[in-house]
N, C-alpha and C. Protein backbone atom coordinates (compact mmCIF):
# COMPACT_ATOMS: atom_id res chain seq x y z
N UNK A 1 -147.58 168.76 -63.88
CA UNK A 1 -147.99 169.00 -62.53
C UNK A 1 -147.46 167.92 -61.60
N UNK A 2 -147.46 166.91 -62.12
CA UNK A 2 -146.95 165.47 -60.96
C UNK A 2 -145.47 165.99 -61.33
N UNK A 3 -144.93 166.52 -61.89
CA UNK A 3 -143.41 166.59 -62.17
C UNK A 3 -143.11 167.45 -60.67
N UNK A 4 -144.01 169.01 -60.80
CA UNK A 4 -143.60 169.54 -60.36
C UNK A 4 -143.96 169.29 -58.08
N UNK A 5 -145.08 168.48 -58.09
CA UNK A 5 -145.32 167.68 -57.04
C UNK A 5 -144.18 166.77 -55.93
N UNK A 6 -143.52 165.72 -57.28
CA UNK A 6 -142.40 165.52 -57.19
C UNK A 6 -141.06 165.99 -56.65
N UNK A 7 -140.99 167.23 -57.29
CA UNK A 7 -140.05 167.87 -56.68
C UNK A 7 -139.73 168.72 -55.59
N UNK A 8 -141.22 169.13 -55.53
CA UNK A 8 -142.04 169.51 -54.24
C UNK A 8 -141.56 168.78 -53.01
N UNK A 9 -141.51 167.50 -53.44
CA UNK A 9 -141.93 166.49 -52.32
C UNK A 9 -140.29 166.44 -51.88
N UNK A 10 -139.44 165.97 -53.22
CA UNK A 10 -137.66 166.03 -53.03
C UNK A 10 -137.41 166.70 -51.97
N UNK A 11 -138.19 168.21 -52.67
CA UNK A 11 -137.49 169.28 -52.03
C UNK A 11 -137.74 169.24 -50.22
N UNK A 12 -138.87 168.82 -49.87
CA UNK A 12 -139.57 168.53 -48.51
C UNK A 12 -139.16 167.44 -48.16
N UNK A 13 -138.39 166.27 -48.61
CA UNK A 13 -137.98 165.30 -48.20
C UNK A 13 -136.68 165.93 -47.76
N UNK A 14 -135.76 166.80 -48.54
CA UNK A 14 -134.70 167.05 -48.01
C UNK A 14 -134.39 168.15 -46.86
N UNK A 15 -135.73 169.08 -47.12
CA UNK A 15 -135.74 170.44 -45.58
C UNK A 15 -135.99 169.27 -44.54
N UNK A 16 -136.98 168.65 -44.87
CA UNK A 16 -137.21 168.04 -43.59
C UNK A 16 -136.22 166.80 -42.81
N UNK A 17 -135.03 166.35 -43.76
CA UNK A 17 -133.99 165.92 -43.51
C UNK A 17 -132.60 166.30 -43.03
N UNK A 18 -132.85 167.75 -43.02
CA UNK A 18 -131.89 168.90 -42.82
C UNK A 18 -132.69 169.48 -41.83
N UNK A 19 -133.50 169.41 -41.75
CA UNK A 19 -134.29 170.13 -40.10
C UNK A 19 -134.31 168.76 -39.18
N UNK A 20 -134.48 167.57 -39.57
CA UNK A 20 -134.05 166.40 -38.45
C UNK A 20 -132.22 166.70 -38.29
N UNK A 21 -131.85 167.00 -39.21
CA UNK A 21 -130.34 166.68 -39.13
C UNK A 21 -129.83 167.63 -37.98
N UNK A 22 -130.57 168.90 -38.25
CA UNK A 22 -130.44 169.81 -37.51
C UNK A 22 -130.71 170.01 -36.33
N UNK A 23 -132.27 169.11 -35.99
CA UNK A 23 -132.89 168.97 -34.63
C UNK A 23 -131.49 167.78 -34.12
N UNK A 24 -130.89 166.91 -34.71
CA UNK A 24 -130.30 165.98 -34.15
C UNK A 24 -129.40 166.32 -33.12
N UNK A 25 -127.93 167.47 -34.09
CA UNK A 25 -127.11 168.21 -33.66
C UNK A 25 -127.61 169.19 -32.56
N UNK A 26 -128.93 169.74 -32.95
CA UNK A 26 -129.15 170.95 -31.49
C UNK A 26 -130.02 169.59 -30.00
N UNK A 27 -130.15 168.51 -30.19
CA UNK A 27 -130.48 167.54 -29.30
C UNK A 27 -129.03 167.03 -28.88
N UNK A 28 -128.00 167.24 -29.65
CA UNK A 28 -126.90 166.69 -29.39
C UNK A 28 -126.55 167.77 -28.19
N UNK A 29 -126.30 169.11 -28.80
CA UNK A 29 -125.87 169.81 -28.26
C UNK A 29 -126.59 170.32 -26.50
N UNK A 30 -128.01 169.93 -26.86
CA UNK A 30 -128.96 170.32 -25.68
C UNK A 30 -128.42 169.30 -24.58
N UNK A 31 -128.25 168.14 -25.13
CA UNK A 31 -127.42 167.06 -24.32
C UNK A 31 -126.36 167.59 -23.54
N UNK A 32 -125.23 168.19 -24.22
CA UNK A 32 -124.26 168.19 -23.40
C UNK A 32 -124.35 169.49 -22.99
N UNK A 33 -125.03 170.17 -23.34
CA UNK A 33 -125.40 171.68 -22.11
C UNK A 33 -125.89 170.90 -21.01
N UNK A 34 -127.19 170.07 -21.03
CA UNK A 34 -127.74 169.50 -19.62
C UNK A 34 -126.77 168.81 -19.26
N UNK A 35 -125.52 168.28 -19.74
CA UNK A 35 -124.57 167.43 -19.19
C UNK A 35 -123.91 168.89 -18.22
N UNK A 36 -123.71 169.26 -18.96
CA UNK A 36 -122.51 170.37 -18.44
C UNK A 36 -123.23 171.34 -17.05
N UNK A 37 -124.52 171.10 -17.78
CA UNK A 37 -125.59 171.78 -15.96
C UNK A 37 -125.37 171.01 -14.60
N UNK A 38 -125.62 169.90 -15.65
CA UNK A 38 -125.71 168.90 -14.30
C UNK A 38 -124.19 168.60 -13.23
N UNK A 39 -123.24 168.83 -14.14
CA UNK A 39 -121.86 169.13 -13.55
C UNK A 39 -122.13 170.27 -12.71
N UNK A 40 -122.54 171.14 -12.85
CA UNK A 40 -122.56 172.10 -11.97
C UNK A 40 -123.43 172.13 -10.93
N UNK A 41 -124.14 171.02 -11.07
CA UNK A 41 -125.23 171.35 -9.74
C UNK A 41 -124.74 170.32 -8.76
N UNK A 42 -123.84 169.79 -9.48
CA UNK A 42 -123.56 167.91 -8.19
C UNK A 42 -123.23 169.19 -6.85
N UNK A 43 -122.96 168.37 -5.85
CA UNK A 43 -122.70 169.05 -4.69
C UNK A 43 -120.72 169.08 -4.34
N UNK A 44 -120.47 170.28 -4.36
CA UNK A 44 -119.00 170.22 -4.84
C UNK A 44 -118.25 169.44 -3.50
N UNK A 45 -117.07 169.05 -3.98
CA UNK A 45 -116.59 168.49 -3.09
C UNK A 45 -116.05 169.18 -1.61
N UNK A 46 -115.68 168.78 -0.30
CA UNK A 46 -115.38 169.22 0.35
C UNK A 46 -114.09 170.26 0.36
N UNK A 47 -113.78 170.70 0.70
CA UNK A 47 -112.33 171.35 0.89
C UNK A 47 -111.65 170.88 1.73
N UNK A 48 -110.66 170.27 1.71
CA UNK A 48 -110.00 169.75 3.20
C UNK A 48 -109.74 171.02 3.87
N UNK A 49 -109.95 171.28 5.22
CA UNK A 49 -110.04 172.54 6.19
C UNK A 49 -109.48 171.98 7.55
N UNK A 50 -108.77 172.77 8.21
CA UNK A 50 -108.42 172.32 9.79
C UNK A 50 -108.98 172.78 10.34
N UNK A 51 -110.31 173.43 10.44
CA UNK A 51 -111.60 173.55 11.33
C UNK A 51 -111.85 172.51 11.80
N UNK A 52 -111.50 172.70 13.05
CA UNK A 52 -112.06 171.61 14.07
C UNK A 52 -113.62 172.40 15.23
N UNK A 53 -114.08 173.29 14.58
CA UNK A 53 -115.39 173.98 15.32
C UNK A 53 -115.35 175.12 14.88
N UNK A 54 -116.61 175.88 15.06
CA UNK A 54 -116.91 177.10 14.65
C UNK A 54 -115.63 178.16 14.35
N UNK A 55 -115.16 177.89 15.58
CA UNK A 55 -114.39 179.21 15.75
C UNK A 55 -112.27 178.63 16.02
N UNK A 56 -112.75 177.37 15.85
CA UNK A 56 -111.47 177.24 16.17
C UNK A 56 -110.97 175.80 15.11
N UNK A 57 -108.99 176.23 15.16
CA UNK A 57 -108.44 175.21 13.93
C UNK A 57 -107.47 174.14 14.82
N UNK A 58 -107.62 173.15 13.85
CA UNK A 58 -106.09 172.65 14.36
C UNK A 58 -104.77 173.37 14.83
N UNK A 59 -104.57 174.65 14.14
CA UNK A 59 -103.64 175.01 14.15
C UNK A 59 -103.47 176.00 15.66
N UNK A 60 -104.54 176.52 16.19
CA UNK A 60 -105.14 177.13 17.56
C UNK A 60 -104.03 176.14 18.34
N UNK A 61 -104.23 174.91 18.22
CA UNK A 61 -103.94 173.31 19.11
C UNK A 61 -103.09 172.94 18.60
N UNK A 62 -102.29 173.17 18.07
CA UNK A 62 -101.07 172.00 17.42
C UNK A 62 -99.64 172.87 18.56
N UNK A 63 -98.86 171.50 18.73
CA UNK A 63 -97.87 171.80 19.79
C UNK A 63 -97.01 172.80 18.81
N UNK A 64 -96.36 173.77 19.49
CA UNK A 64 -95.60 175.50 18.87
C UNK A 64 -94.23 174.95 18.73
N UNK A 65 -93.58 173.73 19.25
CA UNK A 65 -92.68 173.72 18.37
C UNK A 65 -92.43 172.20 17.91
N UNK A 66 -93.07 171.36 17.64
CA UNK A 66 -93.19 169.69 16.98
C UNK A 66 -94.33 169.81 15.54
N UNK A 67 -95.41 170.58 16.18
CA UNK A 67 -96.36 170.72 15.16
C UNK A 67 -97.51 169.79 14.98
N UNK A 68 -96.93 169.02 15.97
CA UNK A 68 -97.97 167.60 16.77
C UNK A 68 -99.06 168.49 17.16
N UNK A 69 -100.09 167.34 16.85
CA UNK A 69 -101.47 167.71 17.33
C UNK A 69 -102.18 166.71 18.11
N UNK A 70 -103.34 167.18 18.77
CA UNK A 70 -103.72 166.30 19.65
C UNK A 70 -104.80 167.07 20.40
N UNK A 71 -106.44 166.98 20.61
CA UNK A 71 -106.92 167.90 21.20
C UNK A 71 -108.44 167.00 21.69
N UNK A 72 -108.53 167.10 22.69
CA UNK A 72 -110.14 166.81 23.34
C UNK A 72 -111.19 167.23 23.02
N UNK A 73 -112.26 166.65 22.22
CA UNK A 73 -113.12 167.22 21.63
C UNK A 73 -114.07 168.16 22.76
N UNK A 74 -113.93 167.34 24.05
CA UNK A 74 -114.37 167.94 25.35
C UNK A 74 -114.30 169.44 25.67
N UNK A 75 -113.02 169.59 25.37
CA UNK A 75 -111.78 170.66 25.39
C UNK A 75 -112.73 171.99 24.24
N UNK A 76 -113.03 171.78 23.46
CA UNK A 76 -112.74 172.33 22.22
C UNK A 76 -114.57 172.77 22.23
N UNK A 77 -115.18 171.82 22.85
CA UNK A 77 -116.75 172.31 23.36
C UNK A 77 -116.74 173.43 24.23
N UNK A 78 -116.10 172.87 24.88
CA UNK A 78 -116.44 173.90 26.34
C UNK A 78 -115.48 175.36 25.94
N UNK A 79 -114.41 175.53 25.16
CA UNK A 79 -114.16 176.62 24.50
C UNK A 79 -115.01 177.22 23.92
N UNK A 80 -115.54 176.69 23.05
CA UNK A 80 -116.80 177.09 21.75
C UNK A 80 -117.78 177.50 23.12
N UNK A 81 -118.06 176.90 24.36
CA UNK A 81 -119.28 177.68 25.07
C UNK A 81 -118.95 178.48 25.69
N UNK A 82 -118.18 179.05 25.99
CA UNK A 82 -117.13 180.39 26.76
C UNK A 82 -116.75 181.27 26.06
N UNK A 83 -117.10 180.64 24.49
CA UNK A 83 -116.60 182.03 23.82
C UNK A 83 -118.22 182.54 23.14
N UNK A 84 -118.98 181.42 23.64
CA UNK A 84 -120.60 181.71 23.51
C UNK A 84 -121.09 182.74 24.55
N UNK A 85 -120.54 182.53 25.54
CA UNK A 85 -120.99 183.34 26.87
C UNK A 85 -120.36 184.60 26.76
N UNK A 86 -119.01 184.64 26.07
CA UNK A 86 -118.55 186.12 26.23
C UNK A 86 -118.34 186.97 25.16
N UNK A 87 -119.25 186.11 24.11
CA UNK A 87 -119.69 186.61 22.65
C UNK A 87 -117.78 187.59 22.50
N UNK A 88 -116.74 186.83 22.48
CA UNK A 88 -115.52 187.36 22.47
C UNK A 88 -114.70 186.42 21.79
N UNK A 89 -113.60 187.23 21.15
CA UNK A 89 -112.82 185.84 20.42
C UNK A 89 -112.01 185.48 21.72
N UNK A 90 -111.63 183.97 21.58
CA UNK A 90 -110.58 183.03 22.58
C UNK A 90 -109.25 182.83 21.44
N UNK A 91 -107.99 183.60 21.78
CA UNK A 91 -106.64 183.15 21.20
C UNK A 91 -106.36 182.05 22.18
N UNK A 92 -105.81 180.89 21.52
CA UNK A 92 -104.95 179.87 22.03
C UNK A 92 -103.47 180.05 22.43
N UNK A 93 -102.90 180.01 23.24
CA UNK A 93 -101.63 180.48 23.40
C UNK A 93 -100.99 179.27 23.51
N UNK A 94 -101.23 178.26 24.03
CA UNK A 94 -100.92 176.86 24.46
C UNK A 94 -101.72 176.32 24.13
N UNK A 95 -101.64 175.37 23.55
CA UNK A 95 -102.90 174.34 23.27
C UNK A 95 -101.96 172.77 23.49
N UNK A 96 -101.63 171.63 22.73
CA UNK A 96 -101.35 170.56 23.02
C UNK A 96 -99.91 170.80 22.91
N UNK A 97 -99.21 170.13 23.91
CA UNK A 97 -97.90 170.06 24.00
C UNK A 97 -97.14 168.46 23.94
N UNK A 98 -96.66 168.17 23.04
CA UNK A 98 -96.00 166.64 22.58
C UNK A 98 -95.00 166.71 23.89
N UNK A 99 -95.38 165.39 24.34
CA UNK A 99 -94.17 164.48 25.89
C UNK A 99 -92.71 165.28 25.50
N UNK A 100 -92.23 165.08 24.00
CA UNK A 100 -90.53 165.50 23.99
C UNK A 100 -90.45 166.46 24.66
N UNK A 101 -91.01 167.88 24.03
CA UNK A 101 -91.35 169.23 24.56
C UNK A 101 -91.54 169.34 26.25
N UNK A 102 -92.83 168.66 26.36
CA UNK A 102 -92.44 168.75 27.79
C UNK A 102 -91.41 168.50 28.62
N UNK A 103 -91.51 167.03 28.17
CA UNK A 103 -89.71 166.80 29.42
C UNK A 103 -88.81 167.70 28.92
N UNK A 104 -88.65 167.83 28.08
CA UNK A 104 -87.20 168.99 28.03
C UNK A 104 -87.32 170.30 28.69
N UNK A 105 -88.55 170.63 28.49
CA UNK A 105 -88.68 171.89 29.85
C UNK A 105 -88.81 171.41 31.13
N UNK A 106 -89.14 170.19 31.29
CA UNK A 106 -89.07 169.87 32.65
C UNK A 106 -90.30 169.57 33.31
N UNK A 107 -91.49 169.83 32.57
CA UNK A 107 -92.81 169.90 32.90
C UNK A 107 -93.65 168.97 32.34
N UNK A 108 -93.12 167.76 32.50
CA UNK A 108 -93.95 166.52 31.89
C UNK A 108 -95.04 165.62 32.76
N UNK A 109 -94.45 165.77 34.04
CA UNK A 109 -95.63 165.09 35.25
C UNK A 109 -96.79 166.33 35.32
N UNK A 110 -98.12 165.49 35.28
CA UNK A 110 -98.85 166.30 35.70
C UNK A 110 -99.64 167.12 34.88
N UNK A 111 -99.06 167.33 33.56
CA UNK A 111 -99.38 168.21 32.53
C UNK A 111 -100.32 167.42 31.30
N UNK A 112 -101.66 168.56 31.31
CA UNK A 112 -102.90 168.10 30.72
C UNK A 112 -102.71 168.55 29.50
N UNK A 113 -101.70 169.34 29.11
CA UNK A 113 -101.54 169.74 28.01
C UNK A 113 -100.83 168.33 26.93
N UNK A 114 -100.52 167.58 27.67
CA UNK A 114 -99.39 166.69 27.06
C UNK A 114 -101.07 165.40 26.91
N UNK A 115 -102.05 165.72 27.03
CA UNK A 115 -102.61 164.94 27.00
C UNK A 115 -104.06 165.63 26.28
N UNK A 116 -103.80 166.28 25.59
CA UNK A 116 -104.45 167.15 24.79
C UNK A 116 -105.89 167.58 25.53
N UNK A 117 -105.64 167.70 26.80
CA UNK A 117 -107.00 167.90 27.75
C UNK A 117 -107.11 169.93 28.41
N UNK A 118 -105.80 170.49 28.12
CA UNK A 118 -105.62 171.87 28.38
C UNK A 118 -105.24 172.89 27.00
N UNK A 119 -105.60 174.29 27.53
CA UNK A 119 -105.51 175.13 26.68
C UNK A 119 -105.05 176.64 27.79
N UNK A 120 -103.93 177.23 27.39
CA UNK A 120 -104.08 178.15 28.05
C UNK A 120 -104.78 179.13 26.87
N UNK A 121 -105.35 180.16 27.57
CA UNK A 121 -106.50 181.50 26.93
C UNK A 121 -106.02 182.45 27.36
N UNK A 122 -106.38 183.49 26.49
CA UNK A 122 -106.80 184.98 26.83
C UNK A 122 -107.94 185.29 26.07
N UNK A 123 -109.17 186.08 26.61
CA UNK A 123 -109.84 186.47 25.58
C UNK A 123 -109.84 187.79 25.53
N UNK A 124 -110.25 188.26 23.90
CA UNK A 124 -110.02 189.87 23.41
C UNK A 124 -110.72 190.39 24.28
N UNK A 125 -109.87 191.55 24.64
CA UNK A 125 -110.78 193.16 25.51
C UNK A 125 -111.37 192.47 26.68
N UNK A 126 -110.17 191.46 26.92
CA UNK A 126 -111.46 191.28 28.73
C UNK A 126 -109.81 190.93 29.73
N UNK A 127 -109.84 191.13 31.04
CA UNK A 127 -108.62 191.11 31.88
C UNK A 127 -108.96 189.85 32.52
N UNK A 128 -107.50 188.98 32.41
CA UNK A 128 -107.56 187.84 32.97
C UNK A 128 -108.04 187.22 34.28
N UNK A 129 -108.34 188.57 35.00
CA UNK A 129 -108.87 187.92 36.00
C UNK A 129 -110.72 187.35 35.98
N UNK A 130 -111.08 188.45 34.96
CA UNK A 130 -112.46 188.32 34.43
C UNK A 130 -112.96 186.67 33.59
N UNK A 131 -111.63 186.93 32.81
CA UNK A 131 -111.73 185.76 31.98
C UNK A 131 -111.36 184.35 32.79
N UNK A 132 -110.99 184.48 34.20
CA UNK A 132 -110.67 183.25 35.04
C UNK A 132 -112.55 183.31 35.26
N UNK A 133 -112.95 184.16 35.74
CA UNK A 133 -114.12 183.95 36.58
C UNK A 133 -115.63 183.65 35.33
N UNK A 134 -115.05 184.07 34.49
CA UNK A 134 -115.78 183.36 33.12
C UNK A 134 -116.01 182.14 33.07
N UNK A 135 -114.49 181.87 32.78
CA UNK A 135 -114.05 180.33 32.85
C UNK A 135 -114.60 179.52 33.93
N UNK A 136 -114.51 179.90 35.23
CA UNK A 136 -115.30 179.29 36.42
C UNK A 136 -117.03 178.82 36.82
N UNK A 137 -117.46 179.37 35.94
CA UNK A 137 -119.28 179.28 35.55
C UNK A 137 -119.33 178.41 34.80
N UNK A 138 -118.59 177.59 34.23
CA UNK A 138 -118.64 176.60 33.38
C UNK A 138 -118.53 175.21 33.88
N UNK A 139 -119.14 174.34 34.17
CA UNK A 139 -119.41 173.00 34.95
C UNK A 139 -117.77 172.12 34.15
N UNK A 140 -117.86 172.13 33.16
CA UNK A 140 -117.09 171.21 32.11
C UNK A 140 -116.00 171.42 32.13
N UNK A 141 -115.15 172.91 32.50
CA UNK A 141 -113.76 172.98 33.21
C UNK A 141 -113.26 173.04 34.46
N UNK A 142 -112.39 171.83 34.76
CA UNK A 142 -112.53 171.42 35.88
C UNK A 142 -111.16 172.00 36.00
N UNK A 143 -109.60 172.48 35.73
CA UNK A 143 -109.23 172.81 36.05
C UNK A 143 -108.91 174.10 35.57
N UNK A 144 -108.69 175.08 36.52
CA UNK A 144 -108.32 176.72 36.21
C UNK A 144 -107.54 177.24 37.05
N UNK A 145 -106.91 177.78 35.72
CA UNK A 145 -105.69 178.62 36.88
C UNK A 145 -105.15 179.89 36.10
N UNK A 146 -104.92 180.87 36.81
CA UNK A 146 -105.00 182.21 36.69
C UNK A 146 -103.39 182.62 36.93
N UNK A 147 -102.81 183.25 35.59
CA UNK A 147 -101.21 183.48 35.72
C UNK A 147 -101.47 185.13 35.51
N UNK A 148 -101.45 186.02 36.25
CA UNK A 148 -101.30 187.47 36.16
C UNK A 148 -100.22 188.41 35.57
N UNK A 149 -98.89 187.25 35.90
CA UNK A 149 -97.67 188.13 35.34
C UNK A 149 -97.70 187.61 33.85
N UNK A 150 -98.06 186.50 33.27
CA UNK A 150 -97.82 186.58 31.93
C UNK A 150 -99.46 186.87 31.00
N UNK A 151 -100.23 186.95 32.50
CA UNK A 151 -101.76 187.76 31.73
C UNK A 151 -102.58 186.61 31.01
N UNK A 152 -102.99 184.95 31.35
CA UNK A 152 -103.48 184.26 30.79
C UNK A 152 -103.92 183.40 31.60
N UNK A 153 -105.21 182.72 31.28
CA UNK A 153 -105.81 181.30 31.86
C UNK A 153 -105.82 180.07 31.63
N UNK A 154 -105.24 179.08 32.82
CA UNK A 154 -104.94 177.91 32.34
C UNK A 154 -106.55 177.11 31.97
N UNK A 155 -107.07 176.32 31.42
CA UNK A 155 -108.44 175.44 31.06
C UNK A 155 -107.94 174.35 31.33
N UNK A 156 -108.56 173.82 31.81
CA UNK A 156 -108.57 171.83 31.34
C UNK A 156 -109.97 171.11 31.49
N UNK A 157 -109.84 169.72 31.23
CA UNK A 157 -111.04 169.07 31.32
C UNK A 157 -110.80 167.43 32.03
N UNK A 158 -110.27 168.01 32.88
CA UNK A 158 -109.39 166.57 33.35
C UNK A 158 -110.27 165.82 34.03
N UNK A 159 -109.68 164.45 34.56
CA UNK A 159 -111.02 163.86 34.94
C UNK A 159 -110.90 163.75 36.16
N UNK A 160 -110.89 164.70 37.56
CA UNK A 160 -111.23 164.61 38.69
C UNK A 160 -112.12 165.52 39.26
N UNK A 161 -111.76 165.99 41.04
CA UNK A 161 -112.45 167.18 41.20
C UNK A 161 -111.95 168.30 40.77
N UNK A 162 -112.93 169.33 40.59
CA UNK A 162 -112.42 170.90 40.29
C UNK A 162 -111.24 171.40 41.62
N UNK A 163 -110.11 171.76 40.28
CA UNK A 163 -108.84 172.51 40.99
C UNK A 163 -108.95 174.18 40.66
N UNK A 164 -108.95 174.85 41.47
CA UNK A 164 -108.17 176.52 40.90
C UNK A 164 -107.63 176.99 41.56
N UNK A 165 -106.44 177.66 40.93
CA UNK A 165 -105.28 178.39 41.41
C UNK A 165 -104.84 179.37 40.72
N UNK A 166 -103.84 179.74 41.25
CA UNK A 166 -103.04 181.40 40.49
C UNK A 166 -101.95 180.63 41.21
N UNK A 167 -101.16 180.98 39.43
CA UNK A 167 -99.65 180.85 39.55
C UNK A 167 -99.27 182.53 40.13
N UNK A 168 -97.96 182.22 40.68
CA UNK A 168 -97.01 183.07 41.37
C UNK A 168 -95.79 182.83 41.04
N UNK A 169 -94.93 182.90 40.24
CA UNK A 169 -93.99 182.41 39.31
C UNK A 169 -93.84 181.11 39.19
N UNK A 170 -93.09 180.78 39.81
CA UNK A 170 -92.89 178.87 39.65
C UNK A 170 -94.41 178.26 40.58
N UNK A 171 -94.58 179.09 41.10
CA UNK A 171 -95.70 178.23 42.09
C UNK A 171 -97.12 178.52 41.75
N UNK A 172 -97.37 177.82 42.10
CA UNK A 172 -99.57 177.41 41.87
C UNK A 172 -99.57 177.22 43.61
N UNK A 173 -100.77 178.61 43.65
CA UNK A 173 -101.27 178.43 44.93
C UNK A 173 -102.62 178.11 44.57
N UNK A 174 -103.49 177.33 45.57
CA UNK A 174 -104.64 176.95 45.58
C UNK A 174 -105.63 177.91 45.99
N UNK A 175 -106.66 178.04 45.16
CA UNK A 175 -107.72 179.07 45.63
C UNK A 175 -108.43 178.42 46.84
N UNK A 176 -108.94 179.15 47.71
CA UNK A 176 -109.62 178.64 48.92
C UNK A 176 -110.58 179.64 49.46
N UNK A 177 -111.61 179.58 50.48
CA UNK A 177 -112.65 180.33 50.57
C UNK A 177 -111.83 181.75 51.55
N UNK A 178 -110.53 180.81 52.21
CA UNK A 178 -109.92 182.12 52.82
C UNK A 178 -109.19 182.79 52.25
N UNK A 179 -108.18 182.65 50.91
CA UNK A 179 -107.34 183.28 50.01
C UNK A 179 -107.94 183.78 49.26
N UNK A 180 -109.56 183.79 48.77
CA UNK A 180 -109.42 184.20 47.35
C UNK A 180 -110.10 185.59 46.71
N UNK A 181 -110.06 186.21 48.02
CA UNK A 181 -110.20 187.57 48.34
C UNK A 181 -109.02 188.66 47.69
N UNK A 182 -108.07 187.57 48.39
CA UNK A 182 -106.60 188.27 47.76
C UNK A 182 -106.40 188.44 46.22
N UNK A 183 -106.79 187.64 45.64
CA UNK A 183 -106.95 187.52 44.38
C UNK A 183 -107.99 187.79 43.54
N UNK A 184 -109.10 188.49 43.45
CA UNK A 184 -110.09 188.42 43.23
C UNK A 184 -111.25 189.34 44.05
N UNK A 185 -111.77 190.42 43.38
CA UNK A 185 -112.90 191.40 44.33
C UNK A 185 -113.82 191.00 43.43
N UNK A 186 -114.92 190.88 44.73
CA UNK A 186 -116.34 190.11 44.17
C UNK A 186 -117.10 190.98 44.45
């Protein structure tokens, strides 16, 4: 009887050495599952993105033929609230224009674009003259100007008093309380 006690005991010394051995490996393994969880829960890394705001990229703003960028965060607010007000998308047609670019067209004095402070616009399903007077309810764009033959609005955020005008091919006439009838039914 002690023989068979004995072996009893062997035998229970060794399940129960093979069930630690076993708990060891499935503790091993429980380990690197919670390792491998915990990899998955870190907070993943960013994506580098050229979202510069909700609705708009670097690429909206980067000069069309240098690829230079450059844009007023000012600029890029008061877009995001105009395109709040007219619950409408805003295409960029012009956005920052690099000095080379300009002087070579000739249009380097004067130009807010070269100073990443303008954007010309159109917005979807609305007529530029609408989208000038959009643009005009807005305290934060101080300059606007309204081009009919190529169908788009100039923006800026420059730092003086409020300017608006309508181009007429080469020329910018100034809006005034006596002209702007001509341009515009209220």
């Amino acid at each position: 009887m002690a023989e068979n006690q004995s072996k009893h005991l062997k035998r229970s010394k060794n399940k129960d050495s093979r069930d630690r051995f076993n708990n060891k490996s499935y503790n091993k393994n429980k380990g690197k599952q919670s390792f491998h969880r915990s990899l998955k829960s870190r907070p993943k890394k960013k994506k580098f993105t050229s979202k510069i705001s909700d609705h708009f990229s670097k690429n909206d703003f980067a000069c069309r033929e240098s690829g230079k960028f450059r844009i007023s965060l000012g600029l890029v607010g008061v877009l995001e609230e105009l395109r709040g007000a007219t619950q409408k998308r805003i295409t960029i047609l012009k956005g920052y224009e690099c000095p080379e670019v300009a002087e070579k067209k000739g249009q380097l004095k004067r130009n807010f674009h070269t100073q990443g402070l303008a954007a010309d616009i159109q917005i979807s399903n609305m007529e530029p003259v609408d989208v000038f007077k959009a643009a005009e309810k807005l305290q934060a764009i101080i300059g606007i100007g309204l081009n009919l033959q190529e169908g788009y609005v100039h923006v800026d955020t420059r730092k003086s008093e409020r300017v608006i005008w309508v181009e007429e091919g080469n020329e910018e006439i100034l809006i005034t309380d006596e002209n702007r009838s001509q341009y515009f039914s209220e």
